[in-house]
N, C-alpha and C. Protein backbone atom coordinates (compact mmCIF):
# COMPACT_ATOMS: atom_id res chain seq x y z
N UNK A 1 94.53 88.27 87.27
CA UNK A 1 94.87 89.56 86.72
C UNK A 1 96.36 89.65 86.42
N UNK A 2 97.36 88.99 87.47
CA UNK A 2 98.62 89.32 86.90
C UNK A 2 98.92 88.07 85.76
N UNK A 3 98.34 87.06 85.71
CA UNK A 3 98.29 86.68 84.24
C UNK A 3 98.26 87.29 83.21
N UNK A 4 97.06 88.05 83.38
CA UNK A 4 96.56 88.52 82.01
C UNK A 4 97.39 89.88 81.86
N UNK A 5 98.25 90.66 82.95
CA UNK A 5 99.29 91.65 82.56
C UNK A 5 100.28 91.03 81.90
N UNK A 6 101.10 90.13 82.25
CA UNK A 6 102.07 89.42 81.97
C UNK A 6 101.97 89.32 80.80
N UNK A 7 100.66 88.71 80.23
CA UNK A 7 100.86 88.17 78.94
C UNK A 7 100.51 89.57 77.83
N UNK A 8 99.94 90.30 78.48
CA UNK A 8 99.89 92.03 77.99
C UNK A 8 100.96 92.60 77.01
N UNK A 9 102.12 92.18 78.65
CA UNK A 9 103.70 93.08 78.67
C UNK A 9 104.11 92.20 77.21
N UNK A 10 104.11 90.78 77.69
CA UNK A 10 104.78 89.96 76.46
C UNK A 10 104.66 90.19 75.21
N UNK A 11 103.18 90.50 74.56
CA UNK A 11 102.85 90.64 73.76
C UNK A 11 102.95 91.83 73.09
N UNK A 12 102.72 92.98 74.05
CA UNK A 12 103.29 94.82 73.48
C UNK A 12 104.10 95.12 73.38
N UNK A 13 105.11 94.82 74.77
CA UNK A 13 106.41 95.51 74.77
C UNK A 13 107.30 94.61 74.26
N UNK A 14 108.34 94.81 73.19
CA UNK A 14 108.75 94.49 72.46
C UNK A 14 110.44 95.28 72.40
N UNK A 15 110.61 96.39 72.70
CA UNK A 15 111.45 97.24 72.00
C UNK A 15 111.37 98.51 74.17
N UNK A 16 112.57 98.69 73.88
CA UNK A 16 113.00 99.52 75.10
C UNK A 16 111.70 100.52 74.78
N UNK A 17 111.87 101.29 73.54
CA UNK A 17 110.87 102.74 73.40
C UNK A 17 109.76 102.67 73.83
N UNK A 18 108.85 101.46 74.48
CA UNK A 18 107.64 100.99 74.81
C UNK A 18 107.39 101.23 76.28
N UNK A 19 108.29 101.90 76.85
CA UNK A 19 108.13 101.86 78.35
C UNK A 19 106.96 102.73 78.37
N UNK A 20 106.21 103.40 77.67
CA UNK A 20 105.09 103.90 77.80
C UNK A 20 104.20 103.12 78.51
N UNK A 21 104.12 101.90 77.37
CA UNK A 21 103.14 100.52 77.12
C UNK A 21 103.04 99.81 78.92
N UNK A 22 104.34 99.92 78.99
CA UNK A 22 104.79 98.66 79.77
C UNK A 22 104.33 99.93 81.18
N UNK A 23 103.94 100.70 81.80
CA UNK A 23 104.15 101.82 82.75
C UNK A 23 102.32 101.77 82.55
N UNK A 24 101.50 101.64 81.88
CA UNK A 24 100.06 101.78 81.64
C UNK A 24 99.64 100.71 81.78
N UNK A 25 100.33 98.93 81.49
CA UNK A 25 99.99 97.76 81.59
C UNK A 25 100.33 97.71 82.91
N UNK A 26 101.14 97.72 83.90
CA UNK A 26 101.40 97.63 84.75
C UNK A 26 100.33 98.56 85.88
N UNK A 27 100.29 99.90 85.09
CA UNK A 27 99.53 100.43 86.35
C UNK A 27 98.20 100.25 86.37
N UNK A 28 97.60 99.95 85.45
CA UNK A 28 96.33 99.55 85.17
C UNK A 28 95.67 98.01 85.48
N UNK A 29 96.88 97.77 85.50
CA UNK A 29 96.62 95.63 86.07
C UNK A 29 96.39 96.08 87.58
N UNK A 30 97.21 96.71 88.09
CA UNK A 30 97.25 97.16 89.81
C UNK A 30 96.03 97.58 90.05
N UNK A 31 95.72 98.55 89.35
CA UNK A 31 94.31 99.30 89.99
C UNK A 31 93.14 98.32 89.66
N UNK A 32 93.03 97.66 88.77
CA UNK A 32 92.25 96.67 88.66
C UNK A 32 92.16 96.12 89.16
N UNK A 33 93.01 95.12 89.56
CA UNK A 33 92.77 93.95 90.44
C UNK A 33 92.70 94.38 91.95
N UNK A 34 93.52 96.16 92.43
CA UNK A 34 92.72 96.30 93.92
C UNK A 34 91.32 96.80 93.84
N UNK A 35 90.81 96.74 92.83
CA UNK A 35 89.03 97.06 92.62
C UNK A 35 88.46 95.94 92.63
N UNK A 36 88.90 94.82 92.08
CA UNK A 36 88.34 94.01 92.52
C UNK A 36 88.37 93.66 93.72
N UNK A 37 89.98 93.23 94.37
CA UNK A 37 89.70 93.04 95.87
C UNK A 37 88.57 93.76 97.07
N UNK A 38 88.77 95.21 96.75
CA UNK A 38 87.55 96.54 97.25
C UNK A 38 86.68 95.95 97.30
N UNK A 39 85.90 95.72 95.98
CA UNK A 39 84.41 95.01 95.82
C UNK A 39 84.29 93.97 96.77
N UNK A 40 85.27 92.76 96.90
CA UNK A 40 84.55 91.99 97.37
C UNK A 40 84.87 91.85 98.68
N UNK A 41 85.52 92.74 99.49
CA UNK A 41 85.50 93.25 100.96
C UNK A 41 84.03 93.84 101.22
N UNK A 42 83.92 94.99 99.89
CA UNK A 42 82.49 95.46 100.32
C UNK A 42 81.34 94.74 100.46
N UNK A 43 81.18 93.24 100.14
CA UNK A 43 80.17 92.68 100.03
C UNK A 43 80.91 91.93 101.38
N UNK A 44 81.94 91.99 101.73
CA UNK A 44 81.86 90.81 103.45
C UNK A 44 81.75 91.66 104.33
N UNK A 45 81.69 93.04 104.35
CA UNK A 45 81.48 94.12 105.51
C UNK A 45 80.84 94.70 105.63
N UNK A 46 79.89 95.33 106.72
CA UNK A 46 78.64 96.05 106.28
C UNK A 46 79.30 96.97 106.94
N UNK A 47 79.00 98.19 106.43
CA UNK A 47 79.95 98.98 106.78
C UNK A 47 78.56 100.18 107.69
N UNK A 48 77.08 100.01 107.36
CA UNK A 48 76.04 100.46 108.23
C UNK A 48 76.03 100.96 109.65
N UNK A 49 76.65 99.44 110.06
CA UNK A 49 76.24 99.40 111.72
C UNK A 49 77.59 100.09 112.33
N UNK A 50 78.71 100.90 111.73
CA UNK A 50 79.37 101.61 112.32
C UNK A 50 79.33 102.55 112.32
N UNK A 51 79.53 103.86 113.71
CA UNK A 51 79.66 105.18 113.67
C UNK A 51 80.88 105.37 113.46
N UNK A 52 81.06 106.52 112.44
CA UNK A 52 81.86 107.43 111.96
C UNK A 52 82.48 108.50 112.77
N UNK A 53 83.94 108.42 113.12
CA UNK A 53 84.51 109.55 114.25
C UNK A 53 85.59 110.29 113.13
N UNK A 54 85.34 111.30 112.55
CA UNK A 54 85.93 111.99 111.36
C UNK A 54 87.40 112.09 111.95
N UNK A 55 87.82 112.67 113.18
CA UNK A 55 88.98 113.10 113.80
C UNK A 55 89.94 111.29 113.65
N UNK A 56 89.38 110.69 114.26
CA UNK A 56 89.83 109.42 113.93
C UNK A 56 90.52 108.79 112.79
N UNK A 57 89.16 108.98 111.58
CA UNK A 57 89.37 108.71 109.85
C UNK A 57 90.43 109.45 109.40
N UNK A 58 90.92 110.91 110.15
CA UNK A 58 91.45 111.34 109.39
C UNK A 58 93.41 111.27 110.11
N UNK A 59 93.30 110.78 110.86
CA UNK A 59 94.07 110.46 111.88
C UNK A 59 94.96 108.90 111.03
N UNK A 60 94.07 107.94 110.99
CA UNK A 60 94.33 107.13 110.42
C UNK A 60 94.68 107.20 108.51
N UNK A 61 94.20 108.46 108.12
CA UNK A 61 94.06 108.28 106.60
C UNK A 61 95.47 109.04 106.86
N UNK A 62 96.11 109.93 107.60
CA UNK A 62 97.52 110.47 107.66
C UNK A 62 98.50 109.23 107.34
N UNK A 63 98.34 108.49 108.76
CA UNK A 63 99.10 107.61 108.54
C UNK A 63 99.13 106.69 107.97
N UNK A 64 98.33 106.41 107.02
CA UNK A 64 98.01 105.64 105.77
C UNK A 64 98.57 106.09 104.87
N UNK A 65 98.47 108.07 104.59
CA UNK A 65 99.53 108.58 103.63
C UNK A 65 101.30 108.13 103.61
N UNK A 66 101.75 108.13 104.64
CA UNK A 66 103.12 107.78 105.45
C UNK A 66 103.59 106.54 104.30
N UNK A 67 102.51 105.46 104.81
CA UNK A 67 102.84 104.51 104.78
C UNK A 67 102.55 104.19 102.97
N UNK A 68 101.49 104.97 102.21
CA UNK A 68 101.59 104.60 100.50
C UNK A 68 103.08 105.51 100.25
N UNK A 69 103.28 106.61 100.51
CA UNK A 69 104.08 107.32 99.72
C UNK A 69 105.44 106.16 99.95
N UNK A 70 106.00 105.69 101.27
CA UNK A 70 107.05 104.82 101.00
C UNK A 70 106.77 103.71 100.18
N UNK A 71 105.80 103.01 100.10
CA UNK A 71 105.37 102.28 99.33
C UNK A 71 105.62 102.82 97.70
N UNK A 72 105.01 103.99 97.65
CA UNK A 72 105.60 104.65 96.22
C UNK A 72 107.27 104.64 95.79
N UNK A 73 107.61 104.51 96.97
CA UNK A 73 109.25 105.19 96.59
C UNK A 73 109.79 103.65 96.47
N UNK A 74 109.31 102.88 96.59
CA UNK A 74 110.20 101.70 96.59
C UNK A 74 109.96 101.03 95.17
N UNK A 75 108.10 101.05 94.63
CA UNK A 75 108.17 100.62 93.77
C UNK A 75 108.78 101.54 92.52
N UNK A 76 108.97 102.65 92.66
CA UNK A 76 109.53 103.72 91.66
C UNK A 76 111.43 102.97 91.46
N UNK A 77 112.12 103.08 92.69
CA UNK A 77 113.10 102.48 93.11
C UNK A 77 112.96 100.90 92.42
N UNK A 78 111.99 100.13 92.31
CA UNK A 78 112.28 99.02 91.68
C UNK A 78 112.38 99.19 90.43
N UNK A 79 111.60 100.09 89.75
CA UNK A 79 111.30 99.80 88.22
C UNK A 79 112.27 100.96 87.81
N UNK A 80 112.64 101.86 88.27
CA UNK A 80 113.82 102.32 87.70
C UNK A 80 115.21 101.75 87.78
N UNK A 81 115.38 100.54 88.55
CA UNK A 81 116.38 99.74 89.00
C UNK A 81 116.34 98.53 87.77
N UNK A 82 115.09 98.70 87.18
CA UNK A 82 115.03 97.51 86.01
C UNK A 82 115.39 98.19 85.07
N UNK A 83 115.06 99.56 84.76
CA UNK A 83 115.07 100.18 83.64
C UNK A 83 116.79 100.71 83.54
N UNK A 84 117.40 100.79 84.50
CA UNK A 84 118.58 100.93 84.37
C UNK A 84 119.30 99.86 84.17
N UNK A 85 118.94 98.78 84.64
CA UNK A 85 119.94 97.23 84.34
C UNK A 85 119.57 97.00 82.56
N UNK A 86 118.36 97.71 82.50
CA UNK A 86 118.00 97.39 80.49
C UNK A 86 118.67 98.53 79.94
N UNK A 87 119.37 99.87 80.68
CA UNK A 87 120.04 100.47 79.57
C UNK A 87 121.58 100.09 79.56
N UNK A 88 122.48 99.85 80.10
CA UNK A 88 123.45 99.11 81.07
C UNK A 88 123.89 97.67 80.24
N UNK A 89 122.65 96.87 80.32
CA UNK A 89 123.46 95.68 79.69
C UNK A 89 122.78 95.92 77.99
């Protein structure tokens, strides 16, 4: 999958004004390829033979929030760190 972005970016983005292009190739290669990974967890786990403790799930899905939103801020922080070295030089 990050092949086939790569060669996406190469081929569309062309010109600074494209950061549209390049912001939809990028986010769309991501979600793709963690759907694929998803899928094929779902086929090595049976997810049946476990009980469900909601207080738990949601305990853990907090701190799961914690941990994407920094995750957000860094990759935002990277690609605006590119996009500024491309207006700059």
């Amino acid at each position: 999958m990050k092949t086939l972005s790569i060669i996406l970016i190469l081929v569309n983005v062309r010109h600074t004004n494209d950061l549209e292009k390049y912001i939809i190739i990028v986010s769309l290669s991501t979600l793709i390829s963690n759907l694929i990974i998803l899928k094929s967890i779902f086929k090595l786990v049976n997810l049946k033979k476990y009980q469900y403790n909601w207080n738990r799930i949601k305990q853990h899905f907090l701190a799961n929030n914690k941990l994407f939103i920094l995750q957000v801020a860094i990759q935002l922080y990277s690609y605006i760190d590119k996009i500024m070295f491309g207006i700059f030089w």
